[in-house]
Protein backbone atom coordinates (compact mmCIF):
# COMPACT_ATOMS: atom_id res chain seq x y z
CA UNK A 1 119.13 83.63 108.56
CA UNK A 2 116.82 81.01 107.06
CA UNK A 3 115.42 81.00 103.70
CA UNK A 4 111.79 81.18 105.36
CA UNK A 5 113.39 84.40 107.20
CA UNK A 6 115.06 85.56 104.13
CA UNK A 7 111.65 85.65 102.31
CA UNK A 8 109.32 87.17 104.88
CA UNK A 9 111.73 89.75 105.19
CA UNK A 10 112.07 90.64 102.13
CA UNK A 11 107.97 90.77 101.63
CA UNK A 12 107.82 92.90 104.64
CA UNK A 13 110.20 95.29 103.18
CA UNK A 14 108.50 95.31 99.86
CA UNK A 15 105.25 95.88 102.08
CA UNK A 16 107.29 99.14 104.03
CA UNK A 17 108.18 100.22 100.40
CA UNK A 18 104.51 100.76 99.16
CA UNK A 19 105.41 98.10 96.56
CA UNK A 20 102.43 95.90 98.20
CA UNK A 21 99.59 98.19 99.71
CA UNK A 22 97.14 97.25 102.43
CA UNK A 23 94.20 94.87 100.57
CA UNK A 24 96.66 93.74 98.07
CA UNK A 25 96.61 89.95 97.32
CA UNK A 26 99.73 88.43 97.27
CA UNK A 27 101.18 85.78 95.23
CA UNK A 28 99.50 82.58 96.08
CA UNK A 29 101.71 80.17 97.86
CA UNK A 30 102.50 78.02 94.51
CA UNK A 31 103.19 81.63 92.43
CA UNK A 32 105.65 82.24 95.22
CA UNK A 33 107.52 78.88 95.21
CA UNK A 34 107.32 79.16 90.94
CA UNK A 35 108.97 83.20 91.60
CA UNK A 36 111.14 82.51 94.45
CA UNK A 37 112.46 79.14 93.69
CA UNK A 38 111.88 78.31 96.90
CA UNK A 39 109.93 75.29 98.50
CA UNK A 40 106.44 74.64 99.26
CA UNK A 41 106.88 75.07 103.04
CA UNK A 42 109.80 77.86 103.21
CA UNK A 43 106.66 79.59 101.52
CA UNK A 44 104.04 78.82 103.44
CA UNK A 45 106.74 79.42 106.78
CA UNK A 46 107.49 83.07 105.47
CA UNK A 47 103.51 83.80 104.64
CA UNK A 48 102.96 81.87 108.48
CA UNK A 49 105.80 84.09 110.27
CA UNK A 50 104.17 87.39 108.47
CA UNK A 51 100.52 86.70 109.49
CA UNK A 52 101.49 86.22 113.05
CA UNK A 53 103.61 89.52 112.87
CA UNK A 54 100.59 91.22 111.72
CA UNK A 55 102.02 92.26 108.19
CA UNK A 56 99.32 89.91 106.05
CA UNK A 57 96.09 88.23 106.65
CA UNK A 58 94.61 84.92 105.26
CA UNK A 59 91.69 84.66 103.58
CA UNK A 60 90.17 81.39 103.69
CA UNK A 61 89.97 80.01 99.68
CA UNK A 62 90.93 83.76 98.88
CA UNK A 63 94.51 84.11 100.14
CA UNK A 64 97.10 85.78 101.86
CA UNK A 65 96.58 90.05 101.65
CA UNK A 66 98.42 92.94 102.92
CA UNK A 67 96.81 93.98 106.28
CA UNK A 68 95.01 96.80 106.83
CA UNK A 69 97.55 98.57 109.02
CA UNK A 70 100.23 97.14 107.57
CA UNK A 71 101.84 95.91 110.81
CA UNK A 72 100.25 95.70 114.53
CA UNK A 73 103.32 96.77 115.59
CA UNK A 74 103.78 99.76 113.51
CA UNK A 75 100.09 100.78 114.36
CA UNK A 76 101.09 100.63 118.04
CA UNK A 77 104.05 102.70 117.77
CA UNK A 78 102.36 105.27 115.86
CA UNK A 79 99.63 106.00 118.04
CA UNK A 80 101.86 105.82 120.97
CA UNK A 81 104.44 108.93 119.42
CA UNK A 82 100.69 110.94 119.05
CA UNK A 83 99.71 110.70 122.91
CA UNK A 84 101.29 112.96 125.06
């Protein structure tokens, strides 16, 4: 697995956990590389990989935050179990 991988997955569990909740603001991309140790990009990869999964939205000159539903995907399956 990648370190971009590695990262993104490791937000999205923290994200699952209730550690970040839907509306947080996460670490700016330069926090991140200054807590993860990680480069610029791998950063901005992991945050790029998790919008387009639908676990965090950009904010233009805000930021990256915790979607709303917390994943498309986990939206979709959860209505889908409540419909007959």
């Amino acid at each position: 697995m990648k370190k971009y991988q590695q990262l993104a997955e490791q937000l999205r569990e923290q994200i699952a956990s209730g550690i970040w909740q839907p509306g947080d603001r996460l670490p700016s991309l330069r926090d991140q590389v200054a807590l993860s140790g990680m480069s610029f990009m791998t950063v901005s990869h992991a945050y790029q990989l998790l919008e387009s999964q639908g676990y965090i939205i950009a904010r233009p000159q805000s930021g990256y935050y915790v979607a709303p539903t917390g994943n498309k995907n986990a939206e979709s399956a959860s209505h889908s179990s409540h419909t007959r």
